[in-house]
Structure formats: structure tokens, C-alpha cells
C-alpha atoms as a PDB file:
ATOM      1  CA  UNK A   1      59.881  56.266   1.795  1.00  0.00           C
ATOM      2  CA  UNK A   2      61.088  60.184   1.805  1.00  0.00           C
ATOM      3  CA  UNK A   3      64.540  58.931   3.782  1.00  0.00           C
ATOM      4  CA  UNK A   4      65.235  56.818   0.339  1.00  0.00           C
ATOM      5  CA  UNK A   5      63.988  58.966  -2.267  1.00  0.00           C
ATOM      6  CA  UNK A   6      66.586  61.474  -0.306  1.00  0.00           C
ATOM      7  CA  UNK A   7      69.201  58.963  -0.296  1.00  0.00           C
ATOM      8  CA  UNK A   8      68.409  58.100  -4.320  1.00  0.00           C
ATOM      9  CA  UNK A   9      68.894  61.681  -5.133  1.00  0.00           C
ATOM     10  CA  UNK A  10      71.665  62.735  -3.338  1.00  0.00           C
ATOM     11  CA  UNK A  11      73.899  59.371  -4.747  1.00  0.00           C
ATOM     12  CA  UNK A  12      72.706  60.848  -8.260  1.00  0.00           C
ATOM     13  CA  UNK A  13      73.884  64.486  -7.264  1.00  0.00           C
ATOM     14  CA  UNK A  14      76.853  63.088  -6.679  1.00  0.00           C
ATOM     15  CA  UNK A  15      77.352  60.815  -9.217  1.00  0.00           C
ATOM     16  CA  UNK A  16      77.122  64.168 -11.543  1.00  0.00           C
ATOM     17  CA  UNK A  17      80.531  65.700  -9.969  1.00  0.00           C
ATOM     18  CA  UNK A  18      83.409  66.551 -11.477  1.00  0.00           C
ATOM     19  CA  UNK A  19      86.859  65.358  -9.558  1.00  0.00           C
ATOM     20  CA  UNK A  20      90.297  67.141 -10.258  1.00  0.00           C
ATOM     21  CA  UNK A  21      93.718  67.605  -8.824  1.00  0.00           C
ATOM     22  CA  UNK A  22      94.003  70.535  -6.493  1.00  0.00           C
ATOM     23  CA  UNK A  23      96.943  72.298  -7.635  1.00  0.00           C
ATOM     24  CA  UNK A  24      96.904  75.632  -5.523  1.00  0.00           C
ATOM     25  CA  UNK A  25      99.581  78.182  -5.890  1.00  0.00           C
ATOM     26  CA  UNK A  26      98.341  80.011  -3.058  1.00  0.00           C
ATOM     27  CA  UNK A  27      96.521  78.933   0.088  1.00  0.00           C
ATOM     28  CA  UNK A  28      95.558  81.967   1.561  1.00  0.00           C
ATOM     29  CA  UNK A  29      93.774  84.901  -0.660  1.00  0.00           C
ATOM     30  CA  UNK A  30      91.369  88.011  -0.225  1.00  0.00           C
ATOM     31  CA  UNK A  31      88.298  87.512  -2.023  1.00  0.00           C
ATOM     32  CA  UNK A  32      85.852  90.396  -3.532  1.00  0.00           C
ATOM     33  CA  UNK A  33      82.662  89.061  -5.076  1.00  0.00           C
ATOM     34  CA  UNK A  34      81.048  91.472  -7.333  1.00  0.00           C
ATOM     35  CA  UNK A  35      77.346  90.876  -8.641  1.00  0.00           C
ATOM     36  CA  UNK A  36      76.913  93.096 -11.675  1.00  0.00           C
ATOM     37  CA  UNK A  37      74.066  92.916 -14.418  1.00  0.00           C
ATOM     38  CA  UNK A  38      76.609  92.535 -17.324  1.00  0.00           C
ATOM     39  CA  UNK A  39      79.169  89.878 -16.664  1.00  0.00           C
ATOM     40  CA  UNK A  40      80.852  89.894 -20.201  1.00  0.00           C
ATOM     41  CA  UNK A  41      81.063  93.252 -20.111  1.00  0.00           C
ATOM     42  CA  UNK A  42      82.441  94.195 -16.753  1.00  0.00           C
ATOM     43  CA  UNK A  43      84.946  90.942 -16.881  1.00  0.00           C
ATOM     44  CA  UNK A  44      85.995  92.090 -20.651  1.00  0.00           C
ATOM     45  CA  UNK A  45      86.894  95.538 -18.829  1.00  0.00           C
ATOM     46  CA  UNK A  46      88.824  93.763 -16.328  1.00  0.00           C
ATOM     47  CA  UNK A  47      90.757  91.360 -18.637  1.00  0.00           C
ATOM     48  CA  UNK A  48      91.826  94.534 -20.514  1.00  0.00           C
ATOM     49  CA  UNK A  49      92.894  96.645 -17.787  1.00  0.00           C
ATOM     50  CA  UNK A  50      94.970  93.720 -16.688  1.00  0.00           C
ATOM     51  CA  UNK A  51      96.192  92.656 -19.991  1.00  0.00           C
ATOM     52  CA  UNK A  52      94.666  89.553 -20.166  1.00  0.00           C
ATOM     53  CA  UNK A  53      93.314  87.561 -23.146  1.00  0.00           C
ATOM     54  CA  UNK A  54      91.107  85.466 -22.477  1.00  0.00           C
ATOM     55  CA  UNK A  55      89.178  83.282 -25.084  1.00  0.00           C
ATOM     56  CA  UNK A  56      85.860  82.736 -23.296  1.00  0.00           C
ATOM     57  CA  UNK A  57      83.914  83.720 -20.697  1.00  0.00           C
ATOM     58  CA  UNK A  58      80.349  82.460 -19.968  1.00  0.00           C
ATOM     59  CA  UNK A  59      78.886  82.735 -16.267  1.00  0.00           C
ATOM     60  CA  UNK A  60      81.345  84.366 -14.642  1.00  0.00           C
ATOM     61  CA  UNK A  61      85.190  85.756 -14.346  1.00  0.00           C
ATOM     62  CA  UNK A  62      88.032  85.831 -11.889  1.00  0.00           C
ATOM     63  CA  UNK A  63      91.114  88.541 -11.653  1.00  0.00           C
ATOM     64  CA  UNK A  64      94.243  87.769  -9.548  1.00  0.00           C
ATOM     65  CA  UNK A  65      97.263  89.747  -9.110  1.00  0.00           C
ATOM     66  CA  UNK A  66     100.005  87.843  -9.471  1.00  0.00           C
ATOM     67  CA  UNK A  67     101.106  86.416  -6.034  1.00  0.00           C
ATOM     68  CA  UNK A  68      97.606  85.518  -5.537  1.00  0.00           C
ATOM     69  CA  UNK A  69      97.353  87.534  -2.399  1.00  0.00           C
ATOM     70  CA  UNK A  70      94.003  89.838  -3.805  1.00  0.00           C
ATOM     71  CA  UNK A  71      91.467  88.310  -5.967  1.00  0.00           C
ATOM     72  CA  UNK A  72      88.481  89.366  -7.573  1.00  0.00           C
ATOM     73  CA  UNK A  73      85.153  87.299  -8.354  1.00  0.00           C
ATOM     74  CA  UNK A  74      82.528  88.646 -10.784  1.00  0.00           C
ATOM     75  CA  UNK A  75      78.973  86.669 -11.388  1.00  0.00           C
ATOM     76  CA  UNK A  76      75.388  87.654 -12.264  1.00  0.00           C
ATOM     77  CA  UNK A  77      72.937  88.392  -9.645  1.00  0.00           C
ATOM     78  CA  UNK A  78      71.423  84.719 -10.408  1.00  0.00           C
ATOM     79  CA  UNK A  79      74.144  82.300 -10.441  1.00  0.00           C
ATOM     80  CA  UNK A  80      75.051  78.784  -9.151  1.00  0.00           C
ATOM     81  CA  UNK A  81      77.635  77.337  -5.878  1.00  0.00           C
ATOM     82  CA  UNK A  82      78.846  75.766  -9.057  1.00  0.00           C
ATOM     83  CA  UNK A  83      79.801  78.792 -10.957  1.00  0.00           C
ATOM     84  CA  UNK A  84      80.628  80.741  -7.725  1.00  0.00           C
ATOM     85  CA  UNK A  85      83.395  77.631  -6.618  1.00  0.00           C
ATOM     86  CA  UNK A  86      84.356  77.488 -10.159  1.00  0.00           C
ATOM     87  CA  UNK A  87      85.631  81.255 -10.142  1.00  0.00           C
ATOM     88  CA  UNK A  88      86.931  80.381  -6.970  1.00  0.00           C
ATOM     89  CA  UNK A  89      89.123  77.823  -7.978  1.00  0.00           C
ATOM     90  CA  UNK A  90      90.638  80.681 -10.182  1.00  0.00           C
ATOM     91  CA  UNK A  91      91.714  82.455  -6.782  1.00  0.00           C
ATOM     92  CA  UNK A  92      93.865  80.033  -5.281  1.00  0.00           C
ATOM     93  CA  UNK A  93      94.914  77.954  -8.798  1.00  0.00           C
ATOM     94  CA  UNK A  94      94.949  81.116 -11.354  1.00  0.00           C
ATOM     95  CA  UNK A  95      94.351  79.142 -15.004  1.00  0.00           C
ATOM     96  CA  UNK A  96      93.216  75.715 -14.948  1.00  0.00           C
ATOM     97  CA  UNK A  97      91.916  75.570 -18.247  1.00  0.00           C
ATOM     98  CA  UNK A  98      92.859  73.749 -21.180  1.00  0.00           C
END
């Protein structure tokens, strides 16, 4: 009974994610992860000293310089693989928003 109650909720994990196109400008990067109390504020610093402008920013940010080779992560102390892959993504793709 627990092997298909397993099986039943990992289909419906699954089932829940999101597919896209890798399109990586870099494959190779250096990653620092930062865990600060106040994401919007640290990540507004950041945007500014790099002369970004960015429209919005909810769990988390990413910084890249641009040849990708350095990137930097910034989440809350609580925060998700989902959020945490998400700012990832950022590293090796830069913007993938719409």
C-alpha cells in the first residue's frame, strides 16, 4: 500500500513541473550563495551597483558579470530547491524572463 501511495505522489509531483528550453550562454560558472535576512533589500543594492533595472523580485536574486564566468545567488534563510534552481538558471542563462 505505502509503495503506491509513493508512486501516486511522486507522478503528481511531477505532473506539477514546469519544462523549458535550456538556452545556456555559459556552461561553466562560479557560484556564491548568500543567505541574508532581507532579500529585496540586499538584491535592490546589488541591481544598483550593477546598473540593473529590474522590475520584480520576490524570493530571491541572481548577479552575473557579463561573460558569465562569476555569479552571485541571494535567497532567504528559508527557501525552496525551486527558488534556489530558479536563481540558478540565472547563472548559466542570465534573463529568461518575459
Amino acid at each position: 500500500m505505502f509503495k503506491k501511495v509513493a508512486i501516486l505522489l511522486t507522478l503528481t509531483m511531477l505532473a506539477g513541473c514546469e519544462t523549458f528550453e535550456v538556452n545556456n550562454k555559459t556552461n561553466t560558472t562560479t557560484v556564491s550563495w548568500f543567505v541574508v535576512d532581507n532579500v529585496k533589500q540586499v538584491c535592490n543594492e546589488l541591481f544598483k551597483l550593477h546598473n540593473i533595472k529590474q522590475k520584480l523580485m520576490v524570493d530571491g536574486c541572481a548577479i552575473w558579470i557579463e561573460d558569465f564566468s562569476i555569479c552571485v545567488i541571494v535567497t532567504p534563510k528559508i527557501t525552496t530547491h525551486e527558488v534556489v534552481g530558479h536563481e540558478i538558471r540565472h547563472c548559466f542563462e542570465g534573463h529568461f524572463h518575459d
